[in-house]
PDB file of N, CA and C in Angstrom:
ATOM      1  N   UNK A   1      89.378 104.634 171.297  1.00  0.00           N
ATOM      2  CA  UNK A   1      90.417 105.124 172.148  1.00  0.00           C
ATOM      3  C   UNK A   1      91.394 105.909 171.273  1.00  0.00           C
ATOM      4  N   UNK A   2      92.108 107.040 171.804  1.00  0.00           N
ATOM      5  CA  UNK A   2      93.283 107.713 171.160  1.00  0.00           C
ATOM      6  C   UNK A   2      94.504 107.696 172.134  1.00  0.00           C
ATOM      7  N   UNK A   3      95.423 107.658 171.558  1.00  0.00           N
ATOM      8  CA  UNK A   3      96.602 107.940 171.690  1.00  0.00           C
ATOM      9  C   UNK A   3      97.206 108.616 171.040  1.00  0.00           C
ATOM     10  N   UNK A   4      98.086 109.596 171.765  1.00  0.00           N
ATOM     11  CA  UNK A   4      98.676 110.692 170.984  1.00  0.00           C
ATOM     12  C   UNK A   4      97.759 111.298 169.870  1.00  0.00           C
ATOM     13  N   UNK A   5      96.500 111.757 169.869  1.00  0.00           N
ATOM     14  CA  UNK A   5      95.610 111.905 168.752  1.00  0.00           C
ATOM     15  C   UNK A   5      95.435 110.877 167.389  1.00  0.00           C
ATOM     16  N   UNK A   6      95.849 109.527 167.680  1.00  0.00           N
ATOM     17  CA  UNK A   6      95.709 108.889 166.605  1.00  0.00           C
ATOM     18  C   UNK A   6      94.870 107.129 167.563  1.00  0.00           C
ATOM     19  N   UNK A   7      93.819 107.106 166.146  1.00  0.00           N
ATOM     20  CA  UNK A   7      93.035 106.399 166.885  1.00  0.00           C
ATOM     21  C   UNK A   7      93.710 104.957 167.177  1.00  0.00           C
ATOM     22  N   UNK A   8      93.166 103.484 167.950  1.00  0.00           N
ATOM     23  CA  UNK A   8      93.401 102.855 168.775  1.00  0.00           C
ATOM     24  C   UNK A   8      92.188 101.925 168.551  1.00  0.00           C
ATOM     25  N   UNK A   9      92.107 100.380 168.312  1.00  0.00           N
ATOM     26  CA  UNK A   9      90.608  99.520 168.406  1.00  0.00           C
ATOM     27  C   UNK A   9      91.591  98.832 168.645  1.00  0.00           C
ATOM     28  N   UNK A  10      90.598  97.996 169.432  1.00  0.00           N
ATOM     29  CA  UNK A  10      90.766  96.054 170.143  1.00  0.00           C
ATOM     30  C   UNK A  10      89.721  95.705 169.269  1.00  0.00           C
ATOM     31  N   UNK A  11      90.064  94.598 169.016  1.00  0.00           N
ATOM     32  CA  UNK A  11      88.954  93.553 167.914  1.00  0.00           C
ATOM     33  C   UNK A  11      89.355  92.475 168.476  1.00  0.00           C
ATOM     34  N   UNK A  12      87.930  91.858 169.149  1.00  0.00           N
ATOM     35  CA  UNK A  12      87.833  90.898 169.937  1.00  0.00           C
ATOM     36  C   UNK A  12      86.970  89.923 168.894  1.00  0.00           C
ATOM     37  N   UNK A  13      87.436  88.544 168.030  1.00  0.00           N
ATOM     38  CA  UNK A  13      86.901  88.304 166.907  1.00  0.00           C
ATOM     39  C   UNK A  13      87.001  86.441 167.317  1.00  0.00           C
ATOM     40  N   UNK A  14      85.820  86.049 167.471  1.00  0.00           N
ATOM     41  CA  UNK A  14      85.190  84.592 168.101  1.00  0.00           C
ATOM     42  C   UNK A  14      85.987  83.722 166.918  1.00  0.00           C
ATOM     43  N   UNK A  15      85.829  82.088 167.797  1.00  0.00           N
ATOM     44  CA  UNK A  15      86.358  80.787 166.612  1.00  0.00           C
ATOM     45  C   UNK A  15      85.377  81.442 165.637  1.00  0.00           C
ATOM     46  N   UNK A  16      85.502  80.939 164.393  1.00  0.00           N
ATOM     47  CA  UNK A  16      84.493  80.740 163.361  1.00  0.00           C
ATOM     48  C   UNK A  16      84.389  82.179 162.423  1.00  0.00           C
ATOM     49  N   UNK A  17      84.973  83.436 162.863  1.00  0.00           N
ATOM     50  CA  UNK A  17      84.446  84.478 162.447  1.00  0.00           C
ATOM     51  C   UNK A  17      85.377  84.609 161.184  1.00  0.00           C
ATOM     52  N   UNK A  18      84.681  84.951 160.193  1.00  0.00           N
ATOM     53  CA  UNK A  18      85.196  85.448 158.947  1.00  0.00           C
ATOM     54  C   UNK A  18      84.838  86.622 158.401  1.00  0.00           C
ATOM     55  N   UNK A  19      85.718  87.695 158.118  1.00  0.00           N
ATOM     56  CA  UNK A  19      85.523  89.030 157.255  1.00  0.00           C
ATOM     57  C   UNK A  19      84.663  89.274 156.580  1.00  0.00           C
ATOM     58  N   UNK A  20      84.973  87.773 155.157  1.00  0.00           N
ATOM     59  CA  UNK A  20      83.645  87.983 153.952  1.00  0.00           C
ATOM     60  C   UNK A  20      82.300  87.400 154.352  1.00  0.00           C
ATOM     61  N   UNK A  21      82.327  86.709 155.613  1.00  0.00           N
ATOM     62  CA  UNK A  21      80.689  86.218 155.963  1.00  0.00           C
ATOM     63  C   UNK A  21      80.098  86.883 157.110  1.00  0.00           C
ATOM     64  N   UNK A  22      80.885  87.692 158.129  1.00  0.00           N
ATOM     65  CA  UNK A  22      80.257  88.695 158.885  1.00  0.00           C
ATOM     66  C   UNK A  22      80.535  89.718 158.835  1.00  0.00           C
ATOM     67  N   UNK A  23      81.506  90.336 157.899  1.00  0.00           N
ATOM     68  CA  UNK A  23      81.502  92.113 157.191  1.00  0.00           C
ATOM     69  C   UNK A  23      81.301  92.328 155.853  1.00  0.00           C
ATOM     70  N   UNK A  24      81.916  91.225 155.125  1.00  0.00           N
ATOM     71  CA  UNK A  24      81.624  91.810 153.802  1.00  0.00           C
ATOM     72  C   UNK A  24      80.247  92.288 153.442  1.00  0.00           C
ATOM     73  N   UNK A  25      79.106  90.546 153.782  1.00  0.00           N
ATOM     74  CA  UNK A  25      77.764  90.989 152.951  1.00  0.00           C
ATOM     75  C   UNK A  25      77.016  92.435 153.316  1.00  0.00           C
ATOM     76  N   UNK A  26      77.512  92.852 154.469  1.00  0.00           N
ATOM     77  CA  UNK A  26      76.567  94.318 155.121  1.00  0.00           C
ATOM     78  C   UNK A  26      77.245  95.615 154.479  1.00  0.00           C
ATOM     79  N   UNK A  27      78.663  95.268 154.266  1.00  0.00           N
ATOM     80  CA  UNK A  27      79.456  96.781 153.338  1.00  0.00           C
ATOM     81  C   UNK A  27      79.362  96.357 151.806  1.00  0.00           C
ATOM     82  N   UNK A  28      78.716  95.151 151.713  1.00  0.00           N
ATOM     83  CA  UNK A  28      78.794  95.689 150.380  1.00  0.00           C
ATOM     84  C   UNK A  28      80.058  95.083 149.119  1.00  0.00           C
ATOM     85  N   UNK A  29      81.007  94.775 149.776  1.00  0.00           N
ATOM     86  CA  UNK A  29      82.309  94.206 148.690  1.00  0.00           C
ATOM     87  C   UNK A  29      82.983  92.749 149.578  1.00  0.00           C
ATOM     88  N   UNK A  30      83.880  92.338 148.057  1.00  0.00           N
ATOM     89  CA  UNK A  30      83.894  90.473 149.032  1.00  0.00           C
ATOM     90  C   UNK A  30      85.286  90.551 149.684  1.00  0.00           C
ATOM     91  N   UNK A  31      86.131  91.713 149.535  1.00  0.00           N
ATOM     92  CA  UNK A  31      87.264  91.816 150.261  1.00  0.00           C
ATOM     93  C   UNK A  31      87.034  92.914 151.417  1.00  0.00           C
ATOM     94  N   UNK A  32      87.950  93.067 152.717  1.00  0.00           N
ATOM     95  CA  UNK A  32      87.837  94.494 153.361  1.00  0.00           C
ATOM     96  C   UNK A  32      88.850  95.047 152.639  1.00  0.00           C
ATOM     97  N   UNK A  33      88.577  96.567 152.717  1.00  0.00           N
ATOM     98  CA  UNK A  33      89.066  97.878 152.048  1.00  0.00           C
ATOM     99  C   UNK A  33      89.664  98.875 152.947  1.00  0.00           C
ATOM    100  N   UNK A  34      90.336  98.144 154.040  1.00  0.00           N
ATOM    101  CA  UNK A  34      91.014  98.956 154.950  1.00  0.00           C
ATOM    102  C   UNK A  34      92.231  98.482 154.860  1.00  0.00           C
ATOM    103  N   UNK A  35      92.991  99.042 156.016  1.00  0.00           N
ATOM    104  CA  UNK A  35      94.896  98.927 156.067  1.00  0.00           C
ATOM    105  C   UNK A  35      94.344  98.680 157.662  1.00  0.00           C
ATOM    106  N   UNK A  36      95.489  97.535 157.816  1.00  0.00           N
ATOM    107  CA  UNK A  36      95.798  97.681 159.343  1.00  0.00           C
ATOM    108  C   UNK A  36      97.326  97.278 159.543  1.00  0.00           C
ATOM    109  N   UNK A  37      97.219  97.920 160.506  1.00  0.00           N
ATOM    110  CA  UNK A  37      98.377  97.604 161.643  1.00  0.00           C
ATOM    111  C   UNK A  37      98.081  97.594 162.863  1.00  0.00           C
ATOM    112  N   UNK A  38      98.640  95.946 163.384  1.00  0.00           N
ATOM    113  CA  UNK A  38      98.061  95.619 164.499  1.00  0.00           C
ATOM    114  C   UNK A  38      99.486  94.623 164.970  1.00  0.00           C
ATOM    115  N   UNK A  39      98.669  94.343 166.513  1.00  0.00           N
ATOM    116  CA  UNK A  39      99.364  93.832 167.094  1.00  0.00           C
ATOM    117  C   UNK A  39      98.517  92.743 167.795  1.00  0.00           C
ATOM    118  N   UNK A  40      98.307  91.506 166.998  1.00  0.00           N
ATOM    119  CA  UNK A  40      97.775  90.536 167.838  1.00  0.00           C
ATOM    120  C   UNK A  40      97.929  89.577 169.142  1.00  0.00           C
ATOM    121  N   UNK A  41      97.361  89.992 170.179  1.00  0.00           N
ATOM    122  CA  UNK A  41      97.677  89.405 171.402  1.00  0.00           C
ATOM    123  C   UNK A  41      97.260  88.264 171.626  1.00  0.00           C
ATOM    124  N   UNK A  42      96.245  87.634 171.168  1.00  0.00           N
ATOM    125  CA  UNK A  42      95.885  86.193 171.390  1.00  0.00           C
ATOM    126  C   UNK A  42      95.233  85.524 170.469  1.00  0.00           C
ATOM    127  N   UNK A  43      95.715  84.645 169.879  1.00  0.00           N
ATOM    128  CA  UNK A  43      94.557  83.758 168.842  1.00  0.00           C
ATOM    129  C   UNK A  43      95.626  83.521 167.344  1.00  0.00           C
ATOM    130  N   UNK A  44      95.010  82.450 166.639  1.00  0.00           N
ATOM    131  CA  UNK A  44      95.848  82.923 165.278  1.00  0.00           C
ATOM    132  C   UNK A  44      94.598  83.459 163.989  1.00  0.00           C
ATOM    133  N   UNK A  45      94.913  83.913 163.094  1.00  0.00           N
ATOM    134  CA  UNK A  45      94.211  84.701 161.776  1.00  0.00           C
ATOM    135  C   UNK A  45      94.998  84.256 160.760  1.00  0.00           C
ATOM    136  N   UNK A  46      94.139  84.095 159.522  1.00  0.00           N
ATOM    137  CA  UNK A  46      94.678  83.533 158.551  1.00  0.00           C
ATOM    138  C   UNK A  46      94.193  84.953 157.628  1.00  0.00           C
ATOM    139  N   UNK A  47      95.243  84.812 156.535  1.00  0.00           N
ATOM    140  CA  UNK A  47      94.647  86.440 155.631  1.00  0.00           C
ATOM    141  C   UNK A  47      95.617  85.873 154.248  1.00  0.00           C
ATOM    142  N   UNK A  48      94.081  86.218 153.207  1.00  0.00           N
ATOM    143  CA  UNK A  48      94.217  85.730 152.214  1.00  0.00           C
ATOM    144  C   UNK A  48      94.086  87.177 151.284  1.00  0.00           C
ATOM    145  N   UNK A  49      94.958  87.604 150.428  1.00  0.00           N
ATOM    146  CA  UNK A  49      95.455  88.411 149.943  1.00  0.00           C
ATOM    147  C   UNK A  49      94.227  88.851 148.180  1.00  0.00           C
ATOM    148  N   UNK A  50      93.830  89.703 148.185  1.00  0.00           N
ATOM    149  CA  UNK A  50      93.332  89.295 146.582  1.00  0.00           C
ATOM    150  C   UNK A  50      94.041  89.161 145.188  1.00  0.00           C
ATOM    151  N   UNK A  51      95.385  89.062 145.613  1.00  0.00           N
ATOM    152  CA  UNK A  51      96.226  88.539 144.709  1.00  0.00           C
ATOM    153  C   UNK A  51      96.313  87.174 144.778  1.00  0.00           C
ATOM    154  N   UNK A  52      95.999  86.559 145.769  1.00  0.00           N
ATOM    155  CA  UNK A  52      95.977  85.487 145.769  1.00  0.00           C
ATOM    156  C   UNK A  52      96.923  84.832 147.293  1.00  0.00           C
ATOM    157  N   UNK A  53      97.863  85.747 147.250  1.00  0.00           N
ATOM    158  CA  UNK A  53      99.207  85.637 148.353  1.00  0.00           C
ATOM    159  C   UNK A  53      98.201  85.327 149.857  1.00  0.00           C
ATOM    160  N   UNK A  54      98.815  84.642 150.694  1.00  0.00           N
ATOM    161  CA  UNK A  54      98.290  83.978 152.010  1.00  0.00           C
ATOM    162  C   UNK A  54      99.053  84.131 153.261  1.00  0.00           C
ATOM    163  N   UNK A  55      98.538  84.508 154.555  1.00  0.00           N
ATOM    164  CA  UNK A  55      99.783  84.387 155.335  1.00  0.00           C
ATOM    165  C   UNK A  55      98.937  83.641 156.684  1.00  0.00           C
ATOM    166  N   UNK A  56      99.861  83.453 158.155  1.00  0.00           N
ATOM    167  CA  UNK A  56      98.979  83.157 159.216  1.00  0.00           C
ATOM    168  C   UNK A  56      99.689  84.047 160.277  1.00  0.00           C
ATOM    169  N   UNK A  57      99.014  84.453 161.267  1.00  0.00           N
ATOM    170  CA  UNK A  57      99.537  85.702 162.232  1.00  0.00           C
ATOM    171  C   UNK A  57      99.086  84.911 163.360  1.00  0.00           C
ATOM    172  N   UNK A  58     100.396  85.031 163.881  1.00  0.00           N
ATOM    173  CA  UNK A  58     100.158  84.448 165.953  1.00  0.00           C
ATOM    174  C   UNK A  58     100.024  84.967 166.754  1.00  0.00           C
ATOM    175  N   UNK A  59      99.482  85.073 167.620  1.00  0.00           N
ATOM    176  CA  UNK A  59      99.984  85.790 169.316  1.00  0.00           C
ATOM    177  C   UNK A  59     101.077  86.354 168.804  1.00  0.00           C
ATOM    178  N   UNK A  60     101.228  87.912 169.298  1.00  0.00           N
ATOM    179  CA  UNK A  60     102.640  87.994 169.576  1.00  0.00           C
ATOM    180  C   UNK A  60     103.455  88.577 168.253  1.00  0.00           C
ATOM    181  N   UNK A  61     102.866  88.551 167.380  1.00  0.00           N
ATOM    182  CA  UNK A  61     103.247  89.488 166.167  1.00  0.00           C
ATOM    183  C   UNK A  61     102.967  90.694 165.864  1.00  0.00           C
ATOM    184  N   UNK A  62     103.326  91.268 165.059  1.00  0.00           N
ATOM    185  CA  UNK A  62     103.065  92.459 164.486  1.00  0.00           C
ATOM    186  C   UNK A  62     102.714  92.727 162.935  1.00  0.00           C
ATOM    187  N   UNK A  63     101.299  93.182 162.230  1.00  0.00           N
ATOM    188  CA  UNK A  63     101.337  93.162 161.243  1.00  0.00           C
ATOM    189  C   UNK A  63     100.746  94.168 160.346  1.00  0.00           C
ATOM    190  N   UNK A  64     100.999  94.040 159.413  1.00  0.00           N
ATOM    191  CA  UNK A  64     100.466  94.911 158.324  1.00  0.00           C
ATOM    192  C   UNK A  64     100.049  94.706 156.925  1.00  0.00           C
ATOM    193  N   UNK A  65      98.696  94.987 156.820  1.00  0.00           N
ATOM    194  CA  UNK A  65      97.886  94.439 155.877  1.00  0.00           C
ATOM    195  C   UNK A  65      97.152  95.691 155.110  1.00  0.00           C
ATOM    196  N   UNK A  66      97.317  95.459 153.944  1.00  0.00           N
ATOM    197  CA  UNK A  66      96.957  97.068 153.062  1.00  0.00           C
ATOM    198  C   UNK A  66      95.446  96.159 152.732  1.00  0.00           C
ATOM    199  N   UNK A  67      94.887  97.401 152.151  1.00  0.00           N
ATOM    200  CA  UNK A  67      93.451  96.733 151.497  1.00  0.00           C
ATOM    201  C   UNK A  67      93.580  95.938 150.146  1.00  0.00           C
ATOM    202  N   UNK A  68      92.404  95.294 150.601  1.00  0.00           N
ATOM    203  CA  UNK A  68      91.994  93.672 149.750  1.00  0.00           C
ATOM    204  C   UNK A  68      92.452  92.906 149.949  1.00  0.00           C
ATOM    205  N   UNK A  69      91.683  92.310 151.647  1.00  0.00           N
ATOM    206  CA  UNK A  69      91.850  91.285 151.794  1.00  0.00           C
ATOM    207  C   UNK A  69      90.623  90.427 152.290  1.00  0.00           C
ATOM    208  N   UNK A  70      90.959  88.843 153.122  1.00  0.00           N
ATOM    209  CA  UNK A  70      89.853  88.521 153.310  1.00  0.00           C
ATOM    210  C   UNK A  70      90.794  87.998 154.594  1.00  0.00           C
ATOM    211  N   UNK A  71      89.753  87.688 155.929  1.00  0.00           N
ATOM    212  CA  UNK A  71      90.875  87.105 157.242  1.00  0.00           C
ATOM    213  C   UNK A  71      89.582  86.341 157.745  1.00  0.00           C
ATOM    214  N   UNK A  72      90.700  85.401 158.665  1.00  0.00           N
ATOM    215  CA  UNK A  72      89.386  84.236 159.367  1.00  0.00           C
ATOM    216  C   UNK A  72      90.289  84.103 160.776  1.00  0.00           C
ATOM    217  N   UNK A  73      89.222  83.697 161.735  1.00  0.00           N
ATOM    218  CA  UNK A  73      90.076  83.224 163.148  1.00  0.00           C
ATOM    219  C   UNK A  73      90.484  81.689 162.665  1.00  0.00           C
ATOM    220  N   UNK A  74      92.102  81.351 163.205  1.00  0.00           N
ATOM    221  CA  UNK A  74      91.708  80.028 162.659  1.00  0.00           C
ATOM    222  C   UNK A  74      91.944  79.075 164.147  1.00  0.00           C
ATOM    223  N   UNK A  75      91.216  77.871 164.667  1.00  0.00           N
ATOM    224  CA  UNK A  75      90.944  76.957 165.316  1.00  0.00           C
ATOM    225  C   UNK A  75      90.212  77.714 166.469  1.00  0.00           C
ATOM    226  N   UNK A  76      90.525  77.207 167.675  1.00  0.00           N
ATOM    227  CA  UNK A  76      89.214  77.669 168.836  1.00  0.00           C
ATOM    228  C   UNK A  76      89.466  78.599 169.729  1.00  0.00           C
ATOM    229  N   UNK A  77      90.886  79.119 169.613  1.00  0.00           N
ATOM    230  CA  UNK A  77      90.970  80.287 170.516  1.00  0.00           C
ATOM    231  C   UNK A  77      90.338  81.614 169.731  1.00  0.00           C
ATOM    232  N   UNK A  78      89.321  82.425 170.726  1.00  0.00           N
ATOM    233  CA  UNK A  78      89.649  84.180 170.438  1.00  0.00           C
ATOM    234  C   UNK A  78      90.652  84.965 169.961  1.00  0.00           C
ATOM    235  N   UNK A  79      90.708  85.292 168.593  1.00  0.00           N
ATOM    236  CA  UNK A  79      91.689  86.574 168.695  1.00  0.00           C
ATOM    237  C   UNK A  79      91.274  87.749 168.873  1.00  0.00           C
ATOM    238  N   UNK A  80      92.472  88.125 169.320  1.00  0.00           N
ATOM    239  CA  UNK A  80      92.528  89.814 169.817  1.00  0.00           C
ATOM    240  C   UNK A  80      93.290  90.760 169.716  1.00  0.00           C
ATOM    241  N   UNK A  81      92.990  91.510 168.489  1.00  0.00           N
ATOM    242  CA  UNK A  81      93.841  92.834 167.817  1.00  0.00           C
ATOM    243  C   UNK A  81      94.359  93.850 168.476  1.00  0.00           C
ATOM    244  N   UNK A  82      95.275  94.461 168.671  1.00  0.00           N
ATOM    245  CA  UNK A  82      95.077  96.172 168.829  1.00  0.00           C
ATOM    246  C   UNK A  82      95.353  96.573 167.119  1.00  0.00           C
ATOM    247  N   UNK A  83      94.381  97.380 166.975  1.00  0.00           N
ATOM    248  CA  UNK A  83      94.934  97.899 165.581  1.00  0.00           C
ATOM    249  C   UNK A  83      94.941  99.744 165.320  1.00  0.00           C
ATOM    250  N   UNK A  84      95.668  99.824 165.050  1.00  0.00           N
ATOM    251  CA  UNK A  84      96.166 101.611 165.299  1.00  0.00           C
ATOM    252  C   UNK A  84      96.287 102.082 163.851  1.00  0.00           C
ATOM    253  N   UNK A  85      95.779 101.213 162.691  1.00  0.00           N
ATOM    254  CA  UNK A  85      95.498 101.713 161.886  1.00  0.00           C
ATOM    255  C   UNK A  85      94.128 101.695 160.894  1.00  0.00           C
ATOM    256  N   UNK A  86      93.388 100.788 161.407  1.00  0.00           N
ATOM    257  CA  UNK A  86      92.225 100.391 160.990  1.00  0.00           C
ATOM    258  C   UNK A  86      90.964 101.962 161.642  1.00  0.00           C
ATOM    259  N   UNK A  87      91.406 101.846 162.645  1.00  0.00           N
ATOM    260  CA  UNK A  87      90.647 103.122 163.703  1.00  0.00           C
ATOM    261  C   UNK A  87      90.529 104.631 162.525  1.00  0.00           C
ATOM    262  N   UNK A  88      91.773 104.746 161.870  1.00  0.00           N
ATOM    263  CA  UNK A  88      92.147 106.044 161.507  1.00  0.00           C
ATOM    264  C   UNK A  88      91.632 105.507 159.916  1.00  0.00           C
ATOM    265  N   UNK A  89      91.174 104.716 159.352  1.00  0.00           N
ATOM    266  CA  UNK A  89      90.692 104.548 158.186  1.00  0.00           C
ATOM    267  C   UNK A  89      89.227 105.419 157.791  1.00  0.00           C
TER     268      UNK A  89
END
């Protein structure tokens, strides 16, 4: 999707799903190598930094994450991104 010519993804991402065990092994590296900015509407995500630094994102936030990182859904709800900067990567 675009808006205003700049791209737009929903990431609809199940309990259990993790970055480095269902994206990393197919691209290739153990962190993702994108930037996002998003706005998570439902679920929480945990994102572990390759510095080491850690955070957790709720419903209802807004965030921003540069590359090298690693993220997981955490407990049994679905999360669900809009991310308006991952699209344009």
């Amino acid at each position: 999707m675009s808006v205003g010519g700049q791209g737009v993804v929903r990431m609809t991402l199940e309990p259990g799903w993790r970055w480095s065990e269902h994206r990393g092994p197919a691209l290739g590296t153990d962190t993702c190598t994108m930037t996002h900015c998003a706005y998570l509407v439902s679920g929480t995500m945990h994102c572990r930094m390759d510095d080491g630094t850690e955070r957790e994102i709720g419903a209802g936030q807004v965030v921003f994450v540069p590359p090298g990182h690693d993220a997981w859904v955490v407990g049994e709800e679905t999360a669900v991104l809009i991310d308006w900067c991952a699209a344009n990567s």
